[in-house]
C-alpha atoms as a PDB file:
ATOM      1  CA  UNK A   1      -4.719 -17.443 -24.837  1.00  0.00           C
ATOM      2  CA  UNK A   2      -3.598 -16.530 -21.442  1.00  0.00           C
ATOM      3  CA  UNK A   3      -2.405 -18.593 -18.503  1.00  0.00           C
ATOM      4  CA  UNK A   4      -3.664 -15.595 -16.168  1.00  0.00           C
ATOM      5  CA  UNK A   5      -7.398 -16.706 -17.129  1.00  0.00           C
ATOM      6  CA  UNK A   6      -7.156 -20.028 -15.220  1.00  0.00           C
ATOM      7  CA  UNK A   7      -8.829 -22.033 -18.269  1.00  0.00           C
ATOM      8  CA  UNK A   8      -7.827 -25.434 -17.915  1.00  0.00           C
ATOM      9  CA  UNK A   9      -7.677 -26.080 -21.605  1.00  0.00           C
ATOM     10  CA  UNK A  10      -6.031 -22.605 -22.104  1.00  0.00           C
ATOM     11  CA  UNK A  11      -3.218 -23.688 -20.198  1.00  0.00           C
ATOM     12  CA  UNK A  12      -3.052 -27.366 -21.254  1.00  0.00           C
ATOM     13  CA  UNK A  13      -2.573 -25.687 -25.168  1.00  0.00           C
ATOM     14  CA  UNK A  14       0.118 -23.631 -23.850  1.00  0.00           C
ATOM     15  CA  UNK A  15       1.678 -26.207 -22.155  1.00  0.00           C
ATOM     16  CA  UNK A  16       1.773 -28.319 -25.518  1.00  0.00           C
ATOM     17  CA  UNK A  17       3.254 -25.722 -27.711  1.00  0.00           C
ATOM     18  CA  UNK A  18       5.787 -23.965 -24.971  1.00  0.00           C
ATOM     19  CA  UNK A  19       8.323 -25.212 -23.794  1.00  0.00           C
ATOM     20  CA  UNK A  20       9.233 -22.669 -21.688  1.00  0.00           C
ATOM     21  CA  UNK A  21       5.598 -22.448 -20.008  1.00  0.00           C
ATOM     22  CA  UNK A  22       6.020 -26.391 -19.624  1.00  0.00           C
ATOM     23  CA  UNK A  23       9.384 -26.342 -17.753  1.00  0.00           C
ATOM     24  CA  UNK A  24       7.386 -23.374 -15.287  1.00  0.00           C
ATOM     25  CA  UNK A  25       4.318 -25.822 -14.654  1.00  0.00           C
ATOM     26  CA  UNK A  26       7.358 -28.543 -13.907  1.00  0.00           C
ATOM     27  CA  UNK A  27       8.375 -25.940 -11.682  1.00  0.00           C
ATOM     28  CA  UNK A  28       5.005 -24.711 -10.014  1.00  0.00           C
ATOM     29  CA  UNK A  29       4.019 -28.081  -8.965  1.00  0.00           C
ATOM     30  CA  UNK A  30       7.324 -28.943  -7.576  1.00  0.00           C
ATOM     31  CA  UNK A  31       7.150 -26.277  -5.451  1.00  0.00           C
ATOM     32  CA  UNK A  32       3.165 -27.484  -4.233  1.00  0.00           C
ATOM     33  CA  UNK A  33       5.148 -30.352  -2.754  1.00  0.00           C
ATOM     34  CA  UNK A  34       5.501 -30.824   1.189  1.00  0.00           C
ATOM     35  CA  UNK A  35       9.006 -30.650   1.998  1.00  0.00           C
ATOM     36  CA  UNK A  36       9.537 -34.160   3.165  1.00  0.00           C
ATOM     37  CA  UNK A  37       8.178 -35.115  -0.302  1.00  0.00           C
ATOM     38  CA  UNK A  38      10.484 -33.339  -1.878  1.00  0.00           C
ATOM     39  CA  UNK A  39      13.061 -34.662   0.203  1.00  0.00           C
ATOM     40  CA  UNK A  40      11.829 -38.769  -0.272  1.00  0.00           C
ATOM     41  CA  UNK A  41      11.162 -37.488  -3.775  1.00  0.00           C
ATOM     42  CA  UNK A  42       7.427 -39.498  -3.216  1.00  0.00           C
ATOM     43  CA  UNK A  43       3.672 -38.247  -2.146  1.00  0.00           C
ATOM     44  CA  UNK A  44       3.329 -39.062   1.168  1.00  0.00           C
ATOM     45  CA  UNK A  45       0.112 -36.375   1.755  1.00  0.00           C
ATOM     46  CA  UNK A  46      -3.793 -37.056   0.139  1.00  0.00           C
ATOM     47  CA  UNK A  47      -3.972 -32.701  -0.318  1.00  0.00           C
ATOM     48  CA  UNK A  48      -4.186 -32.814  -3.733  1.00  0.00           C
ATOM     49  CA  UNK A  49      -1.700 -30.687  -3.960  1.00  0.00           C
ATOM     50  CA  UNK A  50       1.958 -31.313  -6.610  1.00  0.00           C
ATOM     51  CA  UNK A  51       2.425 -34.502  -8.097  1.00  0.00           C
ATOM     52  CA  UNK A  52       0.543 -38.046  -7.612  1.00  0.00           C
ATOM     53  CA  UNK A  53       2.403 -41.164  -6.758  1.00  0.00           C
ATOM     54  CA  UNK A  54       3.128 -42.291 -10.015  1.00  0.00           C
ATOM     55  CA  UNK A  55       5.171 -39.039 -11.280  1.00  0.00           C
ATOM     56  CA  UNK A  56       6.625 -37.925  -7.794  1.00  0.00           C
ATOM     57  CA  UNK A  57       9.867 -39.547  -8.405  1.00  0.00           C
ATOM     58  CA  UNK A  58      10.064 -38.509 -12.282  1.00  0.00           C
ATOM     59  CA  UNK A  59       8.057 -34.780 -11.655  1.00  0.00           C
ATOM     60  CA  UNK A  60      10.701 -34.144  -9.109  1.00  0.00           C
ATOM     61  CA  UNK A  61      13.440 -34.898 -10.856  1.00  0.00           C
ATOM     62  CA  UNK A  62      12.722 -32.915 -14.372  1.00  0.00           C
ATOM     63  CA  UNK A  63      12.170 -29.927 -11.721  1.00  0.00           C
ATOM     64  CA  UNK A  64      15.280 -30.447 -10.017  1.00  0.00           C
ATOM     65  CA  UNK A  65      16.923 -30.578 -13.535  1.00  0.00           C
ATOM     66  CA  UNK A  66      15.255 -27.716 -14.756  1.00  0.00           C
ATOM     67  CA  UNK A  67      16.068 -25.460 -11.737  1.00  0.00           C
ATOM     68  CA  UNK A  68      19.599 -26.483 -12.272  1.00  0.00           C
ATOM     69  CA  UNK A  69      19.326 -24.226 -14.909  1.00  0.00           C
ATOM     70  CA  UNK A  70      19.563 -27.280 -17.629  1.00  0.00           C
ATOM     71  CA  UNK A  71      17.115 -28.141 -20.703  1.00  0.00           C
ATOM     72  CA  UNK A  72      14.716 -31.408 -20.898  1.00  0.00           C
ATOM     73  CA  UNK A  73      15.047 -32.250 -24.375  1.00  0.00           C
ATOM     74  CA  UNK A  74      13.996 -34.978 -26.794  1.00  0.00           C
ATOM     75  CA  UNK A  75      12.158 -38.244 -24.810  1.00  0.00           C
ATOM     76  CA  UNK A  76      12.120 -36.458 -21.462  1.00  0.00           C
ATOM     77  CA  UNK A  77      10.985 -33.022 -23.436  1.00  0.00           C
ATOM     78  CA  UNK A  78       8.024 -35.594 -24.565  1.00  0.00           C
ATOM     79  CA  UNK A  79       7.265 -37.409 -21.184  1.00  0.00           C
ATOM     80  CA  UNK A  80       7.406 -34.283 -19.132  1.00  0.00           C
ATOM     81  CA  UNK A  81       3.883 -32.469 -21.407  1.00  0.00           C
ATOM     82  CA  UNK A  82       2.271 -35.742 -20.892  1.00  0.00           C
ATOM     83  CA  UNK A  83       2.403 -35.703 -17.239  1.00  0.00           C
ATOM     84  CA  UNK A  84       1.950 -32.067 -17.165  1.00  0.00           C
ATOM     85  CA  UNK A  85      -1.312 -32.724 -18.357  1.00  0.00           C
ATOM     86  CA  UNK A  86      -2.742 -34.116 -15.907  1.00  0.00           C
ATOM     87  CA  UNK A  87      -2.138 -31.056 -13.547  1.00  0.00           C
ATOM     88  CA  UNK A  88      -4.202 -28.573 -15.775  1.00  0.00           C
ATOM     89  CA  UNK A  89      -6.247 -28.159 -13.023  1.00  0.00           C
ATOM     90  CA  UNK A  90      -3.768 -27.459 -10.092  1.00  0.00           C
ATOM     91  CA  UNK A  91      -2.327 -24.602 -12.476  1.00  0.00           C
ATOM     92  CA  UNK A  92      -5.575 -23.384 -13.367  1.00  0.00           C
ATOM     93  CA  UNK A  93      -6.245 -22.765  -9.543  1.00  0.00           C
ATOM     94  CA  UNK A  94      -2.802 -21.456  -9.627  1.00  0.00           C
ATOM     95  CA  UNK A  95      -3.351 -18.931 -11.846  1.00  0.00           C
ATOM     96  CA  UNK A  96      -6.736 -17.852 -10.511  1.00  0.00           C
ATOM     97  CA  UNK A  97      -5.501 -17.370  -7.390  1.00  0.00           C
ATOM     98  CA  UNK A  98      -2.491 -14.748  -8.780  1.00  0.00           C
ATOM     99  CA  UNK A  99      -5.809 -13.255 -10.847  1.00  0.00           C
ATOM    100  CA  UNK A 100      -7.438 -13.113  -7.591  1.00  0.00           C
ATOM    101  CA  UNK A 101      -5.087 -11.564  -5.588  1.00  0.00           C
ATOM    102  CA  UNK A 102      -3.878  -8.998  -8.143  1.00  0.00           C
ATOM    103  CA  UNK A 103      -7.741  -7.635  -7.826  1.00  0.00           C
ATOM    104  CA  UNK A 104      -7.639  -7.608  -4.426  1.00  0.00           C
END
């Protein structure tokens, strides 16, 4: 199974048995936040675009920790695939759109 295919489910299996790929997806939708909600560590914008409301403050926080250069582990390893989850769809775009433009 490869990310690069843009299969939601592909990447939602990855994301449960990698840690590494989960900490990236952390990462990746981080960086789809607007600055100022990075900044007010909320969603302030309805662009479907990084995390919802409810895992703003917590999403932005693991990828702040993570690009620290430090390790979720244990509950926090746990709580960070369950909310990744729900953004098998942003990565899938994601990952089309490198496919995409690696064609092009």
């Amino acid at each position: 199974m490869s990310i690069a295919k843009g299969n939601k489910e592909n990447i939602k299996a990855l994301i449960n048995r990698n840690d590494t790929a989960l900490k990236r997806a952390v990462v990746v939708i981080f960086e789809r936040q607007t600055l100022d909600e990075k900044q007010t560590e909320s969603t302030r914008h309805s662009n479907n675009r990084g995390f919802n409301h409810a895992d703003a403050k917590c999403g932005t926080y693991y990828a702040r920790w993570i690009l620290g250069g430090r390790q979720l582990t244990g509950l926090h390893l746990d709580k960070a695939r369950r909310m990744m989850q729900k953004y098998c769809g942003q990565l899938a775009v994601i990952a089309n759109d490198k496919l995409s433009a690696g064609k092009a």
